[in-house]
Protein backbone atom coordinates (compact mmCIF):
# COMPACT_ATOMS: atom_id res chain seq x y z
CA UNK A 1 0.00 0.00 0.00
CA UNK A 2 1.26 3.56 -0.66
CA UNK A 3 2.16 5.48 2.21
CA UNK A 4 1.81 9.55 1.84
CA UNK A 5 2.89 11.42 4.78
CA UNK A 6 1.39 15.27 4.76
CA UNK A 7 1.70 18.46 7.48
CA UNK A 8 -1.36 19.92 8.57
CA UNK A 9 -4.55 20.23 6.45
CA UNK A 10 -5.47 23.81 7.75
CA UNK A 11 -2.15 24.97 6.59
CA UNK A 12 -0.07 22.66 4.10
CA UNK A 13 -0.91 23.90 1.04
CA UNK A 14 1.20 21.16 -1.03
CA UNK A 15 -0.05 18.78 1.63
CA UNK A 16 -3.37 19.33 -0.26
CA UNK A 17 -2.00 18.76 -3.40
CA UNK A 18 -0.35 15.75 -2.75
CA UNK A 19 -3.09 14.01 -0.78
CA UNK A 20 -5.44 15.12 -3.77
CA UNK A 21 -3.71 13.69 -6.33
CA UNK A 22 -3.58 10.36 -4.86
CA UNK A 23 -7.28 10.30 -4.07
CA UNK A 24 -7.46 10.94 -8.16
CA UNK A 25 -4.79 7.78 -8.28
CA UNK A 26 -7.61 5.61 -7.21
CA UNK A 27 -4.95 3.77 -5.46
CA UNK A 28 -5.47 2.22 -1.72
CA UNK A 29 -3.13 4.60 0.80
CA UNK A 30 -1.82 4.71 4.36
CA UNK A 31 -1.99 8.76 5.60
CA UNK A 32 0.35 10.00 7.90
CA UNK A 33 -0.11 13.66 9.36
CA UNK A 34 2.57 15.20 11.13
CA UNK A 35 2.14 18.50 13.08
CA UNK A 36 4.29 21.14 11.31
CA UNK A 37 6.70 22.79 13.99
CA UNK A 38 5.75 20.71 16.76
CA UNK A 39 7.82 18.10 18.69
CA UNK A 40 6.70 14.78 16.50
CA UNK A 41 7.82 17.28 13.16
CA UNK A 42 11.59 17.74 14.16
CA UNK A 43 11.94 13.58 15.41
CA UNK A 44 9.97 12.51 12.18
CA UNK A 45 12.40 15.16 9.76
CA UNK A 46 15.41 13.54 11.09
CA UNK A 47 14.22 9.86 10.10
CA UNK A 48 14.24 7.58 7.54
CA UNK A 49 10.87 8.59 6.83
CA UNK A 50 11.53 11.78 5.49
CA UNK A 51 15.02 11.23 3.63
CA UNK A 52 15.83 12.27 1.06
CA UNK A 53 12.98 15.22 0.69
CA UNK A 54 14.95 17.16 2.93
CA UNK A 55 12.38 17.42 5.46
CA UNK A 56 9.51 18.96 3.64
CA UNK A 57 5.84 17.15 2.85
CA UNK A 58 4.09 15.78 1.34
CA UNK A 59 6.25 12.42 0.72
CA UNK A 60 4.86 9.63 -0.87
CA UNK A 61 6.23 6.52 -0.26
CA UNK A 62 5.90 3.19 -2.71
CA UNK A 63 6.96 0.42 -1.36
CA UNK A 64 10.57 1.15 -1.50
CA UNK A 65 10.44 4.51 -4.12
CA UNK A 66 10.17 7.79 -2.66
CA UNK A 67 8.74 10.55 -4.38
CA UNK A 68 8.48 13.88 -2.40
CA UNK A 69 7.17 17.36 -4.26
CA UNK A 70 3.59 17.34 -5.06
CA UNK A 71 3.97 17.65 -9.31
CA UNK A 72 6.17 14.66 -8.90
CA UNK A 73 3.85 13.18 -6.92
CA UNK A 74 1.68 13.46 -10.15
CA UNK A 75 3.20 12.34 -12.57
CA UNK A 76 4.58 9.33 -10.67
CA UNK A 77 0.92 8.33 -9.87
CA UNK A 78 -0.06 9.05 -13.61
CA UNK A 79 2.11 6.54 -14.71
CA UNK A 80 1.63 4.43 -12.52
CA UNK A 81 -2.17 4.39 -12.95
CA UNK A 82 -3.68 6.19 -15.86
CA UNK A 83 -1.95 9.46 -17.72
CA UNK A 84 -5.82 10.22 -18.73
CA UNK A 85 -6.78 10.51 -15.12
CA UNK A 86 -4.19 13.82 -14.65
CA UNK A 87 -3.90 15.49 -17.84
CA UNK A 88 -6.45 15.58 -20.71
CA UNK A 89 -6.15 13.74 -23.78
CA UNK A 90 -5.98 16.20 -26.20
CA UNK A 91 -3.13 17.03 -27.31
CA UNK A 92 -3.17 21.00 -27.26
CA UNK A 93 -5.01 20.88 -24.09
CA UNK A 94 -2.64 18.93 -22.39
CA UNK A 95 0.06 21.48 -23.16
CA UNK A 96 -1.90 24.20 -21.66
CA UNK A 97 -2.72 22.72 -18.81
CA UNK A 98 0.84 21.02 -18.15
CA UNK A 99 2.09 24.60 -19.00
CA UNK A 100 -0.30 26.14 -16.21
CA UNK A 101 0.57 23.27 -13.64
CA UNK A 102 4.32 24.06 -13.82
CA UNK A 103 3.79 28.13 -13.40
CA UNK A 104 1.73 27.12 -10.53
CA UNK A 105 4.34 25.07 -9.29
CA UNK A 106 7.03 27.45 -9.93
CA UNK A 107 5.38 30.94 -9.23
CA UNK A 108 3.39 33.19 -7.19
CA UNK A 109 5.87 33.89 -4.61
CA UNK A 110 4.00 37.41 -3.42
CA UNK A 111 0.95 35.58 -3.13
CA UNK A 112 2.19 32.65 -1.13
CA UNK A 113 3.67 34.87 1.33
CA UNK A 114 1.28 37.33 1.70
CA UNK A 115 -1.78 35.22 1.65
CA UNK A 116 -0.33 32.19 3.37
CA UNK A 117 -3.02 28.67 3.80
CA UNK A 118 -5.43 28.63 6.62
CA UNK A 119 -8.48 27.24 5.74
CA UNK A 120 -9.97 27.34 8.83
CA UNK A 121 -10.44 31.36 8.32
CA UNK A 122 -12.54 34.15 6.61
CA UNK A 123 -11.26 37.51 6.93
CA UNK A 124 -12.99 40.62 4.91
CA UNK A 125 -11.74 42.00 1.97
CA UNK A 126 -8.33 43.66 2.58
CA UNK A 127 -5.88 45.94 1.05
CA UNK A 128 -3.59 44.20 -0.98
CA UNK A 129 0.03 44.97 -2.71
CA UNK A 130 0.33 45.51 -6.44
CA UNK A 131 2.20 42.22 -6.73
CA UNK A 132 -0.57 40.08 -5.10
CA UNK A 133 -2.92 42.02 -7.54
CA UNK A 134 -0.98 40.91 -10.36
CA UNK A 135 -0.44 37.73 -9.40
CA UNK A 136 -3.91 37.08 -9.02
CA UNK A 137 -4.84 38.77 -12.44
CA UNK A 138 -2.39 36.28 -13.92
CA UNK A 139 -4.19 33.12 -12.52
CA UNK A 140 -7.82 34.45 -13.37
CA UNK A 141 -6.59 34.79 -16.86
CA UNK A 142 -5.15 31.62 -17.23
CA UNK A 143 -8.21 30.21 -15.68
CA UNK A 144 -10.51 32.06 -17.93
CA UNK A 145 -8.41 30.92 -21.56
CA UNK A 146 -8.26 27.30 -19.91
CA UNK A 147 -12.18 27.48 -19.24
CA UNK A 148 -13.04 29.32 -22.72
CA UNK A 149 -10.56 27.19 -24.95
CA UNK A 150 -11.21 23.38 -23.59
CA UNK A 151 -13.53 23.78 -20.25
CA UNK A 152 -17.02 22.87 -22.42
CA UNK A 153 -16.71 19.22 -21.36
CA UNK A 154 -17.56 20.23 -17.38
CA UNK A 155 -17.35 22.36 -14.62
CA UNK A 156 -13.20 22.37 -14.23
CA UNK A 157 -10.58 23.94 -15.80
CA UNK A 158 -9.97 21.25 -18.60
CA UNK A 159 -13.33 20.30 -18.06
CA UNK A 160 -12.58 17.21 -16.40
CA UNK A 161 -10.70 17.15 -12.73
CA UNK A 162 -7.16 16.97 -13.73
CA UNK A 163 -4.00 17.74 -12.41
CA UNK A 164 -3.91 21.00 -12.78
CA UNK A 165 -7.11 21.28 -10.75
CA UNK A 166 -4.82 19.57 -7.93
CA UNK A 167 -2.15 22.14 -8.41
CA UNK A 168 -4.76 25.75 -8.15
CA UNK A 169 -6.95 23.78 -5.09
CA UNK A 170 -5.13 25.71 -2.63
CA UNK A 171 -5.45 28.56 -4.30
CA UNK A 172 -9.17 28.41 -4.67
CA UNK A 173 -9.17 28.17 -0.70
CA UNK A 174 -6.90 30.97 -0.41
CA UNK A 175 -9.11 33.37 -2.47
CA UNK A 176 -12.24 32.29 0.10
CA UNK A 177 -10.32 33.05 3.44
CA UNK A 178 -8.94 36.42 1.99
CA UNK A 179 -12.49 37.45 0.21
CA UNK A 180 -10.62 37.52 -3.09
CA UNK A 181 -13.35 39.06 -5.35
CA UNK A 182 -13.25 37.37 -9.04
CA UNK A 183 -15.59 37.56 -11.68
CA UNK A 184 -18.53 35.50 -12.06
CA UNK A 185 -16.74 32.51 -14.38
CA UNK A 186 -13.79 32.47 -11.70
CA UNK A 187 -16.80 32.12 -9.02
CA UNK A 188 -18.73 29.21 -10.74
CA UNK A 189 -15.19 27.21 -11.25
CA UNK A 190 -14.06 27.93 -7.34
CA UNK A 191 -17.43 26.55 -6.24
CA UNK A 192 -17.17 23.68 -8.31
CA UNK A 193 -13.89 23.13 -6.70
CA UNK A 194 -15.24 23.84 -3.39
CA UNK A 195 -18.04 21.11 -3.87
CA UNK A 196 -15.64 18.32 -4.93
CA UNK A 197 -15.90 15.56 -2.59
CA UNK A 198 -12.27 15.57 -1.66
CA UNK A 199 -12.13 19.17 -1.13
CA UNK A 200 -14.99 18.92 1.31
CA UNK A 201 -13.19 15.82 2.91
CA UNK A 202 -9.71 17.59 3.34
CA UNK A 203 -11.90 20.96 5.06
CA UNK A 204 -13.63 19.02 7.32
CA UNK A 205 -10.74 17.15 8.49
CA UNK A 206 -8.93 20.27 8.63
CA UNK A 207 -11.52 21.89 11.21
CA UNK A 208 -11.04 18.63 13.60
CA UNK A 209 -7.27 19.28 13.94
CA UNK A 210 -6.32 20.48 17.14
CA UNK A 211 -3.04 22.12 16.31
CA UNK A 212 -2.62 25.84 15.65
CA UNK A 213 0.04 27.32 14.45
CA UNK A 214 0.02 31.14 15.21
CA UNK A 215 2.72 32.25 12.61
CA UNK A 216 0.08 31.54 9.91
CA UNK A 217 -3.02 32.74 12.18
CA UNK A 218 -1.05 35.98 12.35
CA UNK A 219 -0.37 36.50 9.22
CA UNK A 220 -3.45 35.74 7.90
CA UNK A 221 -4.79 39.01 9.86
């Protein structure tokens, strides 16, 4: 069975991408939260467990393979399954949406630190910096040429659920506990998101946990 070992759902924004794209796996797992920053984090970092990610989740382990970094994560489980259960099958769309995976993977750095995970929180709307702005124009575009060129088949960016879905999740939370305001097509695709089973499974579980962590309460605020 696979083992995937994630930080804290309320928080761990690759966490969530990781544990969501092995639920799309359809693969049987064992899941393993560890606190971030508590006692249990620093023991568990300086195991076996965690080499060679350097510490950081999520880290799937297969049987004796370890794959840590949630787009690896991916594309591991896509070939290990079915390609056509991550990316879509045509050939142009694929591109795109490969193309918009990696920028999320690679990007966004003013948004991740300014509007860190906690989806546990609502705050009103709030002032925010020209770079957030712009970061956050950039991703409604791309989800508005990914929804007008190949979304017809459904409610999700490719119209499917797909990878890249897994990869902007987080950020679909993060524009609900900041009061992001986006446009009506943005709206529609977030609540999609928002309605997925898994995404309802990983928010519920993340109101049970009983660990806070009050460098990301803070700085949500």
């Amino acid at each position: 069975m696979l083992k995937l070992i994630i930080g804290n759902k309320a928080y761990s924004s690759w966490s969530m991408r990781g544990w969501l794209a092995v639920k799309q796996s359809g693969l049987a797992f064992e899941e393993i939260t560890v606190p971030m920053f508590g006692e249990d984090w620093d023991k568990r970092r300086e195991g076996d467990e965690f080499a060679p990610s350097g510490g950081k989740v999520p880290i799937l382990w297969d049987d004796k393979a370890v794959i840590w970094d949630s787009l690896a994560i991916i594309e591991w489980l896509a070939d290990k399954t079915d390609r056509a259960r991550y990316w879509p099958k045509d050939e142009v769309a694929r591109g795109m949406a490969r193309s918009m995976a990696a920028e999320m993977h690679s990007s966004y750095p003013n948004l991740r630190r300014d509007l860190s995970m906690n989806v546990r929180k609502q705050f009103p709307p709030r002032e925010l910096s020209e770079d957030v702005r712009t970061e956050i124009m950039r991703i409604l575009e791309l989800w508005a040429q990914a929804r007008a060129r190949h979304g017809s088949g459904g409610p999700y960016l490719f119209g499917d659920y797909s990878a890249v879905d897994i990869m902007f999740a987080p950020v679909v939370t993060r524009f609900v506990t900041y009061s992001i305001p986006v446009p009506r097509f943005a709206a529609a695709y977030m609540e999609a998101m928002l309605s997925h089973a898994w995404t309802r499974e990983w928010l519920e579980a993340a109101q049970e946990e009983p660990w806070v962590i009050e460098r990301y309460e803070a700085a949500a605020e």
